[in-house]
Protein backbone atom coordinates (compact mmCIF):
# COMPACT_ATOMS: atom_id res chain seq x y z
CA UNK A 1 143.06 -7.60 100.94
CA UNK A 2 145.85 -5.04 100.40
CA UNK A 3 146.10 -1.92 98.35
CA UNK A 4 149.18 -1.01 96.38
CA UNK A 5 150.63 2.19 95.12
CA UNK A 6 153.11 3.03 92.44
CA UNK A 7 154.78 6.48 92.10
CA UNK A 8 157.41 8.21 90.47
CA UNK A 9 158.80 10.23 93.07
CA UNK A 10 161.74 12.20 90.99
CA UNK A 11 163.98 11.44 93.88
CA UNK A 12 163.24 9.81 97.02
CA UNK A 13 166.02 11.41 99.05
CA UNK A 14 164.74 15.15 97.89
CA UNK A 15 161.28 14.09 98.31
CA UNK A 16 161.65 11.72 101.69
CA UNK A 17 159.02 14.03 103.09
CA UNK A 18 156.57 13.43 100.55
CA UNK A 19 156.57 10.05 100.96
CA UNK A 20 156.82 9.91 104.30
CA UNK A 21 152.97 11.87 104.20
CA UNK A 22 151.39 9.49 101.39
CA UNK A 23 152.29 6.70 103.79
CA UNK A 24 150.67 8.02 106.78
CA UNK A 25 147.89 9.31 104.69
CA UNK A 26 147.32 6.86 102.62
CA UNK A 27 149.13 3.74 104.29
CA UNK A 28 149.16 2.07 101.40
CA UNK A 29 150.73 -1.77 101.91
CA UNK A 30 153.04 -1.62 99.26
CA UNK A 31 154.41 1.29 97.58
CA UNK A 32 156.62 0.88 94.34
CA UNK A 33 158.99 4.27 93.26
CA UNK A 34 160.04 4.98 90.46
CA UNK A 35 163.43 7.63 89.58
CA UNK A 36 164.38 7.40 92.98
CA UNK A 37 167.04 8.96 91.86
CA UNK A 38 169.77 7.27 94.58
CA UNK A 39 171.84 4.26 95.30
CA UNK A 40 170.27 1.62 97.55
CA UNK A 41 172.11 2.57 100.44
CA UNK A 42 171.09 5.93 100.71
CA UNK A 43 167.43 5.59 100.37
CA UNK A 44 166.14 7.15 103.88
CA UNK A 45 164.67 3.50 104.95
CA UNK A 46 164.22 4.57 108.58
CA UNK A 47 161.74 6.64 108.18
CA UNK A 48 159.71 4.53 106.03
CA UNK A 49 160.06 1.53 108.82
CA UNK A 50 159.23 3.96 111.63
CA UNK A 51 155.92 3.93 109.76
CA UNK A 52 155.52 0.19 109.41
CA UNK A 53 157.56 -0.29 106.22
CA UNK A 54 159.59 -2.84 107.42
CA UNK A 55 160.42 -4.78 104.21
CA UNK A 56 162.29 -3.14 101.37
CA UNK A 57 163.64 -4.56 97.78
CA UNK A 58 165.22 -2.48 95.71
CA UNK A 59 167.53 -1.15 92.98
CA UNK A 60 169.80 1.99 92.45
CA UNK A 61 172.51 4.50 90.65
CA UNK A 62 173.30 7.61 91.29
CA UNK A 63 171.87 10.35 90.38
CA UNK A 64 169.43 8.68 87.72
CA UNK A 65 166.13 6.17 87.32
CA UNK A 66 166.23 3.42 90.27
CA UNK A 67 163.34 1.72 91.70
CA UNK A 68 162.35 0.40 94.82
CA UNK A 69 159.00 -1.51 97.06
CA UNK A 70 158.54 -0.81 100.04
CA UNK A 71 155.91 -2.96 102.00
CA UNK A 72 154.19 -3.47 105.29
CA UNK A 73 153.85 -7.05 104.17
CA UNK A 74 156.77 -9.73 103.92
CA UNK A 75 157.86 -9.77 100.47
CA UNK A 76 161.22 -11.28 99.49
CA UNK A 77 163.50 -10.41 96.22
CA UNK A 78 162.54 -11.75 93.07
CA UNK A 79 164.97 -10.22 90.84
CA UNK A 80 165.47 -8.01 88.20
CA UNK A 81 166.07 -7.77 84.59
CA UNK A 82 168.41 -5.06 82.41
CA UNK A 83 165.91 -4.11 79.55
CA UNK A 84 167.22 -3.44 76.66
CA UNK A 85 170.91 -3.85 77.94
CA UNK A 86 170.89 -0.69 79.07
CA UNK A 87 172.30 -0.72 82.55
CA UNK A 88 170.33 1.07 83.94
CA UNK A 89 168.05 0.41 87.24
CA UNK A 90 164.36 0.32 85.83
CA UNK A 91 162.88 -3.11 87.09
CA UNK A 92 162.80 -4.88 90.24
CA UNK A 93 160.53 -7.59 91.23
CA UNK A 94 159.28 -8.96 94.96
CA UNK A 95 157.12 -11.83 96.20
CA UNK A 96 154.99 -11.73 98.49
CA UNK A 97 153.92 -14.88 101.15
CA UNK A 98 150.69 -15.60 98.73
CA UNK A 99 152.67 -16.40 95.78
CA UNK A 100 151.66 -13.09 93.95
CA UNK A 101 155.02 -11.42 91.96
CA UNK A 102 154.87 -7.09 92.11
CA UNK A 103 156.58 -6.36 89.24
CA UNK A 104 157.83 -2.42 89.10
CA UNK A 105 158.94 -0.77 85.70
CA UNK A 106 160.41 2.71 85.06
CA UNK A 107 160.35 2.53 81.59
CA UNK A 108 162.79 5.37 79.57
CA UNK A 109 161.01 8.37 78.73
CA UNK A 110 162.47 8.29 75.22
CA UNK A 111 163.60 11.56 74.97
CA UNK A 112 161.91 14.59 72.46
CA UNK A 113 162.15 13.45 69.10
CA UNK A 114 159.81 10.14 68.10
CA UNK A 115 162.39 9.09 65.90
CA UNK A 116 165.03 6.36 66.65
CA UNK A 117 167.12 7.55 63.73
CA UNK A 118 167.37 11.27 65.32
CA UNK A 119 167.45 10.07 68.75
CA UNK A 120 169.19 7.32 70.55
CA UNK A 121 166.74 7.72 73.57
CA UNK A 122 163.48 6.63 71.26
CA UNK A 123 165.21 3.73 70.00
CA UNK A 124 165.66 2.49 73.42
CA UNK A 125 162.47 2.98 74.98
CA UNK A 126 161.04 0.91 71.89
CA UNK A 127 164.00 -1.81 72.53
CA UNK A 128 162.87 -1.71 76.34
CA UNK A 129 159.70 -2.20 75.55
CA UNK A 130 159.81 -5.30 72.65
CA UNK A 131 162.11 -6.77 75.28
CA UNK A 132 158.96 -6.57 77.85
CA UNK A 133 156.98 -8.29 75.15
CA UNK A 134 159.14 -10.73 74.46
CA UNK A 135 159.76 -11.94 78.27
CA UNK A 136 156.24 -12.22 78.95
CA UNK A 137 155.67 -13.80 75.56
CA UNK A 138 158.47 -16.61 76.54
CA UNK A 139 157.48 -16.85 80.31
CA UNK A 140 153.60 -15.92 80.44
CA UNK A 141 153.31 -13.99 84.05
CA UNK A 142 150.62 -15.71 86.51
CA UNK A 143 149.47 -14.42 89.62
CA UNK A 144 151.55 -11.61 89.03
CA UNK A 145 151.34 -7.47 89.65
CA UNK A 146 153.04 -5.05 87.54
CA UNK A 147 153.16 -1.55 88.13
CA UNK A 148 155.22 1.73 87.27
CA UNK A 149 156.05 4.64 85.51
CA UNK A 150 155.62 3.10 81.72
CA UNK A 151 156.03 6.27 79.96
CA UNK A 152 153.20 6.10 77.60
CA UNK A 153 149.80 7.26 77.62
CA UNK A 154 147.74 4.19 75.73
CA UNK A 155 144.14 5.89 75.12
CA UNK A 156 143.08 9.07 73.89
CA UNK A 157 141.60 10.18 77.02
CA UNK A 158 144.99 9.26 78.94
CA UNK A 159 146.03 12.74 77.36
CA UNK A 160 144.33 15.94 77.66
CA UNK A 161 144.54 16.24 73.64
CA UNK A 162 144.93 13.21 72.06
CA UNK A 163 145.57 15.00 67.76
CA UNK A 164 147.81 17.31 69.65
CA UNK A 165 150.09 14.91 71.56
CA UNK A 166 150.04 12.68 68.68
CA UNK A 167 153.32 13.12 67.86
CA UNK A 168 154.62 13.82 71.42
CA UNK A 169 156.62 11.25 72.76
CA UNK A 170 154.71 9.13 75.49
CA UNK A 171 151.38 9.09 73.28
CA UNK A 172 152.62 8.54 69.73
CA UNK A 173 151.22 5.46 67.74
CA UNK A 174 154.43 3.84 67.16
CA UNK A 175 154.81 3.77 71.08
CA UNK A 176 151.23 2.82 71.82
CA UNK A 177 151.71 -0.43 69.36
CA UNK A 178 154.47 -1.36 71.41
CA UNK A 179 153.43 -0.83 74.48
CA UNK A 180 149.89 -2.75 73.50
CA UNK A 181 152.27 -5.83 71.91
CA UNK A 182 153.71 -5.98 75.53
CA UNK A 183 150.79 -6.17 77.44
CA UNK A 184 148.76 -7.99 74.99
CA UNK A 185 152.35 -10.95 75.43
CA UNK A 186 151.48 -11.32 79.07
CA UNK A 187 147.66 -10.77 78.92
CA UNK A 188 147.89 -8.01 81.28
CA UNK A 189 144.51 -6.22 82.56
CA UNK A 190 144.90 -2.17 83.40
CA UNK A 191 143.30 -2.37 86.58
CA UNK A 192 142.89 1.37 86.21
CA UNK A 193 140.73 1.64 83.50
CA UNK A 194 139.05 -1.52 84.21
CA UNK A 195 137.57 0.24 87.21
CA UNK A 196 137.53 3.52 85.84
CA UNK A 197 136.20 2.64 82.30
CA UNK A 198 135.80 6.24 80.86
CA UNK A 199 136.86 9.56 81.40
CA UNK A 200 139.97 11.62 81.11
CA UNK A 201 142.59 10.37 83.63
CA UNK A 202 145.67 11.72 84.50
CA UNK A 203 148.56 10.69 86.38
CA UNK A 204 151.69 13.37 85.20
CA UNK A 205 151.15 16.87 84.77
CA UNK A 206 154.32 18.65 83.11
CA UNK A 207 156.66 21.41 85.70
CA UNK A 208 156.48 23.81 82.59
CA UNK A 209 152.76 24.63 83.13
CA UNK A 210 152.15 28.06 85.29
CA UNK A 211 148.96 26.30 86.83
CA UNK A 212 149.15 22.93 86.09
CA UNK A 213 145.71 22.34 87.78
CA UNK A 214 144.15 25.13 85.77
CA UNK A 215 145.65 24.24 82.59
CA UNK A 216 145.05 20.69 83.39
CA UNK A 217 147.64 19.05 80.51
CA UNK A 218 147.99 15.62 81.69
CA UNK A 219 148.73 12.64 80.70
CA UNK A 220 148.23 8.69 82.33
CA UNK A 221 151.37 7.20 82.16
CA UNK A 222 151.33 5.70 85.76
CA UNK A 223 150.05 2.10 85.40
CA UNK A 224 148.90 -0.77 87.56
CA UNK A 225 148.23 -4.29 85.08
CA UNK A 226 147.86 -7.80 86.40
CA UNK A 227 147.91 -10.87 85.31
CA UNK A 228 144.07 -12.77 84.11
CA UNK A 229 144.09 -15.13 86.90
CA UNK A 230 143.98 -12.29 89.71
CA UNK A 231 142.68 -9.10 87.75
CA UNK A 232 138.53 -9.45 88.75
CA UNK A 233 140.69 -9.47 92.67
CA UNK A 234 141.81 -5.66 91.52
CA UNK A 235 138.93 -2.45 92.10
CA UNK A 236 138.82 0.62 93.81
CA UNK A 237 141.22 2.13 91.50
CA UNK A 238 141.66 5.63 92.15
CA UNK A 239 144.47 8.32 91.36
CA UNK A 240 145.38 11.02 93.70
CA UNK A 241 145.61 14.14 92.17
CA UNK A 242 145.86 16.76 95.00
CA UNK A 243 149.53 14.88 95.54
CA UNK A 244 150.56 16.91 92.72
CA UNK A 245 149.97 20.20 94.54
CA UNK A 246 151.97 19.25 97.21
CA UNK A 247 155.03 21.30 98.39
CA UNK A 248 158.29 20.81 96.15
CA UNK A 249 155.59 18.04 94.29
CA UNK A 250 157.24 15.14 91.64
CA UNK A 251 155.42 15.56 88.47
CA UNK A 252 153.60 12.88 88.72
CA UNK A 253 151.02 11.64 91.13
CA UNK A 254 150.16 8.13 93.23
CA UNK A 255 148.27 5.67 91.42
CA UNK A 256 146.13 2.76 93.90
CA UNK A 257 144.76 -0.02 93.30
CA UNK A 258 143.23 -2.83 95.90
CA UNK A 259 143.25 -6.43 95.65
CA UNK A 260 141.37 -8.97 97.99
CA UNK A 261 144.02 -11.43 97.69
């Protein structure tokens, strides 16, 4: 068995601490960032290998998006792909000795305006995402993992309003359908909600907010999905909200999964 986390950690270098604390707590076995924010050769690695992490994949640009795994377990590079052309570091894969493939996504937040005429930032989180369908459509994933920050909130009670955020980017129809034509390509399972069937659930809760805990606007756009084959090997699901009342927190939280695999 091992249990896997994704997070986006809005800068690993700023927020070394922070992860440096969910690994001892938590000691997950693999932990995939998100916006770490920093070229691969500045990511603080020793500290992460000082608690265990000995095995690293990764990829980086200054300043913006990036995404790395970090692992207890051997895991070796399995590539990466430039969605949408954009140049931009937002997917990195690793294998691990059992054959399974952790994919990790930072899909583009898309910007304010759901409209790819007004805004060159929607049109490229929908490209991003067709581009996700149609890989997995032309090379169905097996035995695979895929994790991240996907930037949309699928159900209505992934949102703490679902007619208010209708037309907020991240929960907006247009963005659900695509999201939904890229899972449904690769037969993904949400692991999340298949252990965690109903309820409001939360993984991003906004910096504007006073009291984000009292006002409690969140939204699930952390994901963990895997592939038919090895999805009744994912439960205990869980989501840690007290992460985002940390000091200095990211706005988003960890999301776990296990898998006895």
């Amino acid at each position: 068995m091992f249990t896997i986390a994704t997070w986006n950690i809005n800068s690993v270098r700023l927020r070394e601490a922070l992860v440096a604390r969910l690994l001892t707590e938590e000691a997950p076995d693999i932990l995939c960032l998100q916006e770490t924010k920093s070229p691969v050769e500045h990511i603080p690695l020793e500290a992460f290998r000082a608690l265990g992490y000995n095995y690293f994949v990764a990829r980086g640009q200054k300043g913006y998006n990036g995404v790395a795994i970090l692992s207890k377990l051997p895991i070796e590079d399995a590539g990466d792909r430039d969605y949408a052309g954009l140049g931009h570091a937002r997917h990195v894969a690793a294998r691990l000795e059992n054959g399974v493939t952790v994919h990790n996504f930072y899909v583009p937040a898309g910007g304010d305006i759901p409209d790819r005429e007004q805004n060159l930032k929607f049109g490229q989180k929908l490209d991003f995402l067709t581009e996700m369908r149609d890989v997995f459509h032309a090379d169905r994933p097996a035995r695979a993992i895929m994790v991240g920050d996907l930037n949309i909130a699928p159900r209505e009670d992934d949102v703490w309003n679902h007619k208010a955020l209708l037309k907020i980017v991240s929960h907006t129809p247009v963005e659900v359908e695509h999201l939904a034509a890229a899972q449904d390509a690769g037969k993904w399972v949400d692991v999340t909600r298949k252990d965690i069937p109903q309820g409001m659930l939360y993984s991003w809760w906004s910096y504007r907010a006073r009291d984000w805990d009292a006002a409690d606007k969140g939204r699930r756009l952390d994901h963990i999905w895997a592939t038919p084959d090895i999805a009744n090997a994912g439960h205990g699901s869980r989501i840690l909200r007290p992460v985002r009342g940390w000091q200095q927190p990211s706005d988003h939280v960890p999301v776990l999964a296990n898998f006895d695999l």
